[in-house]
N, C-alpha and C. Protein backbone atom coordinates (compact mmCIF):
# COMPACT_ATOMS: atom_id res chain seq x y z
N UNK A 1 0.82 -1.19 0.00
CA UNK A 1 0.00 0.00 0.00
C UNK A 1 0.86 1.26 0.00
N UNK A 2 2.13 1.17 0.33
CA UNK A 2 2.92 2.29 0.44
C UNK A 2 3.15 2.94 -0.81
N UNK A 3 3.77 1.25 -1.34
CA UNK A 3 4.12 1.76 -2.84
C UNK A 3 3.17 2.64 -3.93
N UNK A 4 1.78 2.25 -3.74
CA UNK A 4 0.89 2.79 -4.50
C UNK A 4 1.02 3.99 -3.52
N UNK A 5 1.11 4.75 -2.40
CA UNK A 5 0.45 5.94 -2.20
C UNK A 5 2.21 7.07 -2.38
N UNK A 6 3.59 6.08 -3.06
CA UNK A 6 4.66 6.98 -3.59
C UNK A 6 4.42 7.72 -4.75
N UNK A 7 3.49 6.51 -5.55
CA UNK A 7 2.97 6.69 -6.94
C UNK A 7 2.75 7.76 -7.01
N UNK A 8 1.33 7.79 -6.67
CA UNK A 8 0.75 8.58 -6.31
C UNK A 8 1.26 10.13 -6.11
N UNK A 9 2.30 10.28 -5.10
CA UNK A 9 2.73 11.37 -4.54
C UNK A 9 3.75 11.47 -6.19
N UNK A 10 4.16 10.76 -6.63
CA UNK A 10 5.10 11.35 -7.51
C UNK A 10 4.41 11.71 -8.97
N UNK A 11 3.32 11.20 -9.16
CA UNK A 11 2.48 11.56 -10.17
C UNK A 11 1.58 12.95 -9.80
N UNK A 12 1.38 13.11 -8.85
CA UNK A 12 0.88 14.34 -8.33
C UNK A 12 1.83 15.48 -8.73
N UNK A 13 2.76 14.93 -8.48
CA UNK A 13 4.23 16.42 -8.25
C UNK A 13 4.44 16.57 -9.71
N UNK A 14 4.59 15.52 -10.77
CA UNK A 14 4.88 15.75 -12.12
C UNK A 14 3.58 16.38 -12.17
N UNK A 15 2.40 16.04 -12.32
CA UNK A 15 0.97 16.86 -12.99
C UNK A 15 1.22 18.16 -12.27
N UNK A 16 1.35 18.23 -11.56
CA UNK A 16 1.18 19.89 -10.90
C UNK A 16 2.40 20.28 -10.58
N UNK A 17 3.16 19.91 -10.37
CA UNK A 17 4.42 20.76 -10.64
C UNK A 17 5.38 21.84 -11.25
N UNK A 18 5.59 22.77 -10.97
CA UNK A 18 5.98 23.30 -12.10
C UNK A 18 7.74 22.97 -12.35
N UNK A 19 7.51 22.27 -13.80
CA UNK A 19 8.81 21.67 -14.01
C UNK A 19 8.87 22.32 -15.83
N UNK A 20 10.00 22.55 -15.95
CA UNK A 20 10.40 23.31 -17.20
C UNK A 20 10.51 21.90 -18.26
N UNK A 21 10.63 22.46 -19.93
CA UNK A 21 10.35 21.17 -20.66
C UNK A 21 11.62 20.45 -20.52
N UNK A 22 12.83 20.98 -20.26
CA UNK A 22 13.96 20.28 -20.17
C UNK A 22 13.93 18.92 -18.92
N UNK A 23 13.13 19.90 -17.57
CA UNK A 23 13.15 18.76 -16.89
C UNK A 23 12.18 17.58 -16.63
N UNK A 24 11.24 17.86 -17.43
CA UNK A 24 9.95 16.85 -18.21
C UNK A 24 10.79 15.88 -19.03
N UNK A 25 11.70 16.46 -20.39
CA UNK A 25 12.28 15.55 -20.86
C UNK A 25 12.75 14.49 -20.73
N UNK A 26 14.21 14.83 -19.52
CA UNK A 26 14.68 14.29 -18.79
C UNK A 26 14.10 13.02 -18.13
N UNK A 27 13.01 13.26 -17.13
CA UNK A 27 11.65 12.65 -16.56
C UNK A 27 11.48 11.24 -17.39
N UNK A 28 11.17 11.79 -18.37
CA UNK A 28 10.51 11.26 -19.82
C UNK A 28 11.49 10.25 -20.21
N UNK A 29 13.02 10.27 -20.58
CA UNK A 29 14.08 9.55 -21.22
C UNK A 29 14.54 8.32 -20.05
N UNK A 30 14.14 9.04 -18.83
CA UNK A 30 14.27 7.99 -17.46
C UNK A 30 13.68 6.66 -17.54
N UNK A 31 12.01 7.25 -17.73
CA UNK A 31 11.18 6.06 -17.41
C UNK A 31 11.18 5.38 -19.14
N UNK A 32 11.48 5.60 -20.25
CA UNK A 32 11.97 5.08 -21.37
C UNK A 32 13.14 4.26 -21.57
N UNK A 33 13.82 4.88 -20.86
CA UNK A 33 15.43 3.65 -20.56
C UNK A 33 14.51 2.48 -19.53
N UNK A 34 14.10 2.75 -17.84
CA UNK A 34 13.79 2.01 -17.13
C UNK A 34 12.78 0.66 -17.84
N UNK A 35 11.82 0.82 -19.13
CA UNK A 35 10.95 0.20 -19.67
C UNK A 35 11.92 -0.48 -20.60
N UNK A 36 13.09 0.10 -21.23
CA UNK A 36 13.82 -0.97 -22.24
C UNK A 36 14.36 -1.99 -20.95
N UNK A 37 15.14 -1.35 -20.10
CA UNK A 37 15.54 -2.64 -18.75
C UNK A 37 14.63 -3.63 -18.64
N UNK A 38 13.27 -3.45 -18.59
CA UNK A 38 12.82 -4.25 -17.77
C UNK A 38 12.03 -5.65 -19.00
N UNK A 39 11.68 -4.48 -20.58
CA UNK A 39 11.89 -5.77 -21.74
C UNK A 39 13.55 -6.62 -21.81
N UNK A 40 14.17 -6.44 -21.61
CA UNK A 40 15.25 -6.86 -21.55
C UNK A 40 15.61 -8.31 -20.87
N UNK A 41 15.23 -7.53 -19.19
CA UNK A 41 14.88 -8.84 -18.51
C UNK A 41 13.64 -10.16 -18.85
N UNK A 42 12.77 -9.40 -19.39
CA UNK A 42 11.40 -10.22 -19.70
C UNK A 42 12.06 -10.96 -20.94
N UNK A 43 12.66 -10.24 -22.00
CA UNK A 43 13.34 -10.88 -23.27
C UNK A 43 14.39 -12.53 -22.51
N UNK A 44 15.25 -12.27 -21.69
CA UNK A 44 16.24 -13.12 -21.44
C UNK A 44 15.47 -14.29 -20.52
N UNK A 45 14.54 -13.87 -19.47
CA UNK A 45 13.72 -14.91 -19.08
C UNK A 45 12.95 -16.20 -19.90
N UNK A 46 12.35 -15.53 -21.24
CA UNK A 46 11.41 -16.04 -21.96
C UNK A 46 12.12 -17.10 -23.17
N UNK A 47 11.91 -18.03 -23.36
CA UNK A 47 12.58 -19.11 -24.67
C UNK A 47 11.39 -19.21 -25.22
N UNK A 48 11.93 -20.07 -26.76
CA UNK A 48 10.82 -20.35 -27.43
C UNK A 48 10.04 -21.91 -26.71
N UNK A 49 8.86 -22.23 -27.32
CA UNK A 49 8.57 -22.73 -26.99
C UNK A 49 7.38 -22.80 -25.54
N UNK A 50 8.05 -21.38 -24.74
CA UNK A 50 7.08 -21.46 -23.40
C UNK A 50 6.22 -21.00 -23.67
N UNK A 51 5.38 -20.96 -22.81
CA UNK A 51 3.77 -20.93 -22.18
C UNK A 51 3.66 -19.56 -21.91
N UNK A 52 3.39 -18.58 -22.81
CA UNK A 52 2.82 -16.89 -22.20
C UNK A 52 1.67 -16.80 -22.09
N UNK A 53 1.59 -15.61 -20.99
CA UNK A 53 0.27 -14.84 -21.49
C UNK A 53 0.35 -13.63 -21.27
N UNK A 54 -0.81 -12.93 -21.88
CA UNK A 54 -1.00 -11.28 -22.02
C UNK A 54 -2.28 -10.92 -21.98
N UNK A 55 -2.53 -9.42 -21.80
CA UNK A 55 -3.63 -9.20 -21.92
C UNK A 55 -3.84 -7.88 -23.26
N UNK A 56 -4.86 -8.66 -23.89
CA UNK A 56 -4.80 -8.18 -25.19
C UNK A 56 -6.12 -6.89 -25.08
N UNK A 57 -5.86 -5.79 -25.62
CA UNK A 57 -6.22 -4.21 -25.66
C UNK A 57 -7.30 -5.07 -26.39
N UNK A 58 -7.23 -5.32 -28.05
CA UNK A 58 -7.85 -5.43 -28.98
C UNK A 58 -9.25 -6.14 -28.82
N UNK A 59 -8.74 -7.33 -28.16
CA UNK A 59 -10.13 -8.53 -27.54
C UNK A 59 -10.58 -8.29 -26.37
N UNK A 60 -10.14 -7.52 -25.29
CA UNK A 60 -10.33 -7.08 -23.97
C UNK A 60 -10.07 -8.50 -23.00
N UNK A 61 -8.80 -9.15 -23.09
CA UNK A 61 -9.40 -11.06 -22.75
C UNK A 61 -7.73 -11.00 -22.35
N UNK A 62 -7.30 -12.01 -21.45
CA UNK A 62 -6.00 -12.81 -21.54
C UNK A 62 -5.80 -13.56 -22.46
N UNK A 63 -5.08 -13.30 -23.03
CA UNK A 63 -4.62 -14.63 -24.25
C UNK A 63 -3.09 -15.59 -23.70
N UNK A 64 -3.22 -16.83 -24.08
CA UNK A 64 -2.29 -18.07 -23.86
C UNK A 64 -1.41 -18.20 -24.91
N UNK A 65 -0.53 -18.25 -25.04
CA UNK A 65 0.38 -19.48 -26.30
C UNK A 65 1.66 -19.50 -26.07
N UNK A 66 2.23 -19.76 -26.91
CA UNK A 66 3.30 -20.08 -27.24
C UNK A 66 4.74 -19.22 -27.82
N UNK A 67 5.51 -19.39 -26.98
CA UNK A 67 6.88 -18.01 -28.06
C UNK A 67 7.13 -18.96 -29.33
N UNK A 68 6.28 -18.50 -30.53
CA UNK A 68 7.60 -18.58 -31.40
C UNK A 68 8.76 -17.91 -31.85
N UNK A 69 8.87 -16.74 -31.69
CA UNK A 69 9.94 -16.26 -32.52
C UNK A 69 10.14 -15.27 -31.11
N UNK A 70 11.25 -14.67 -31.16
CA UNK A 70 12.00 -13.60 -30.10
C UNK A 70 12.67 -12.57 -30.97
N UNK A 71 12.03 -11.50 -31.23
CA UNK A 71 13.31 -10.63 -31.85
C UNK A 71 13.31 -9.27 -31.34
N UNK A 72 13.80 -8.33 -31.70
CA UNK A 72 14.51 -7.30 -31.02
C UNK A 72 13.62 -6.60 -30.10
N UNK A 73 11.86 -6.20 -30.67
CA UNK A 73 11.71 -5.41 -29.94
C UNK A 73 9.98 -6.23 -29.07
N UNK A 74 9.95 -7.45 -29.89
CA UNK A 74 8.49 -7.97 -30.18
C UNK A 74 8.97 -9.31 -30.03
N UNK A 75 7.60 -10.17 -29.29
CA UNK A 75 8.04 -11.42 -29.06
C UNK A 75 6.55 -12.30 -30.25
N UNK A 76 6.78 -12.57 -30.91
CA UNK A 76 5.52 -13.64 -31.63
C UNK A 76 5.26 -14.24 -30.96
N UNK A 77 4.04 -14.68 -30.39
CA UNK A 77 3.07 -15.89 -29.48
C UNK A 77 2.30 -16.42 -30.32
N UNK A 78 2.14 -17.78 -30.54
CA UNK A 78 1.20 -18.35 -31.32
C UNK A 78 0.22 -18.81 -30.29
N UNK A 79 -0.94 -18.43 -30.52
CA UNK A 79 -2.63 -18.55 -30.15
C UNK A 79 -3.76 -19.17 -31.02
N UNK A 80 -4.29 -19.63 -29.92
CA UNK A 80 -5.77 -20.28 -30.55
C UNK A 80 -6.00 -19.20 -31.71
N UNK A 81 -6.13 -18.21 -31.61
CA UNK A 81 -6.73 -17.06 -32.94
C UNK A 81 -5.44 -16.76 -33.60
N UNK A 82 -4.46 -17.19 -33.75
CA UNK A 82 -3.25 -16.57 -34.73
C UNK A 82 -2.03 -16.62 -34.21
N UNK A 83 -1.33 -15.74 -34.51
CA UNK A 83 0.12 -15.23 -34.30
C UNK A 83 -0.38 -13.98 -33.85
N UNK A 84 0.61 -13.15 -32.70
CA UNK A 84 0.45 -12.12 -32.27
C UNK A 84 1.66 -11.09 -31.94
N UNK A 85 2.37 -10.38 -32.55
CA UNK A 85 3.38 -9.88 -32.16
C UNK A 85 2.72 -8.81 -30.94
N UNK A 86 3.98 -9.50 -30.28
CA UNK A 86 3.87 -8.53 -28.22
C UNK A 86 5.24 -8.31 -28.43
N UNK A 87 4.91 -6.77 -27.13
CA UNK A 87 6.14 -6.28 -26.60
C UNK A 87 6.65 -7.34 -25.56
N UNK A 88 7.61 -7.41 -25.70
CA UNK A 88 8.06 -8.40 -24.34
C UNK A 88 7.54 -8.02 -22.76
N UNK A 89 7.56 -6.60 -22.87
CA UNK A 89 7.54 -6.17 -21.09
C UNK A 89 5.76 -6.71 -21.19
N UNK A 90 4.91 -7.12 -21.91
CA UNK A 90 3.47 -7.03 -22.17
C UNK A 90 3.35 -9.02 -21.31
N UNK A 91 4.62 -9.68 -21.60
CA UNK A 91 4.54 -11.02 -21.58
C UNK A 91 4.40 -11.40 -20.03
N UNK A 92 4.11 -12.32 -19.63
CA UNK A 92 4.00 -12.77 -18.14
C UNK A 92 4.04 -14.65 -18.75
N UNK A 93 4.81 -15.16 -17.94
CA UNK A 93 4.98 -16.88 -18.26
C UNK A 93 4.03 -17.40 -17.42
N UNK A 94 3.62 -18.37 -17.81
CA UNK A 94 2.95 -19.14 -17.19
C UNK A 94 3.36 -20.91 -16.40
């Protein structure tokens, strides 16, 4: 509960803050590096073959399958309905 009420406090301070565009930028290039880290880790965890899932925007649903392919920025999952290119940080194993 803490963690959500830092959030919080730090999303407050960016919305109302007064911070110049340089130090918005900045802000901005932080949590953009921190999100390649953390596909990174999700990338090196994941092989072909395993068991993902995600939750898909498009169908509003969790979807199941399979990694086939791994490449730079997108992981292919094969599913009951298709092939699906995902971001890696999007993946959770099962």
């Amino acid at each position: 509960m803490e963690k959500l009420s830092t959030i919080q406090q730090i999303n407050q301070a960016i919305m109302f803050g007064t911070w110049t565009d340089t130090e918005l930028s900045s802000m901005i290039d932080a949590v953009k590096w921190n999100r390649a880290q953390l596909q990174k880790q999700v990338k090196r965890s994941i092989s072909l073959g395993q068991t993902v899932k995600f939750n898909s925007v498009k169908r509003g649903m969790i979807m199941q399958g399979t990694v086939d392919k791994i490449a730079i920025k997108y992981i292919t999952v094969r599913t009951s309905q298709g092939l699906w290119r995902v971001p890696a940080n999007m993946l959770e194993a099962v």
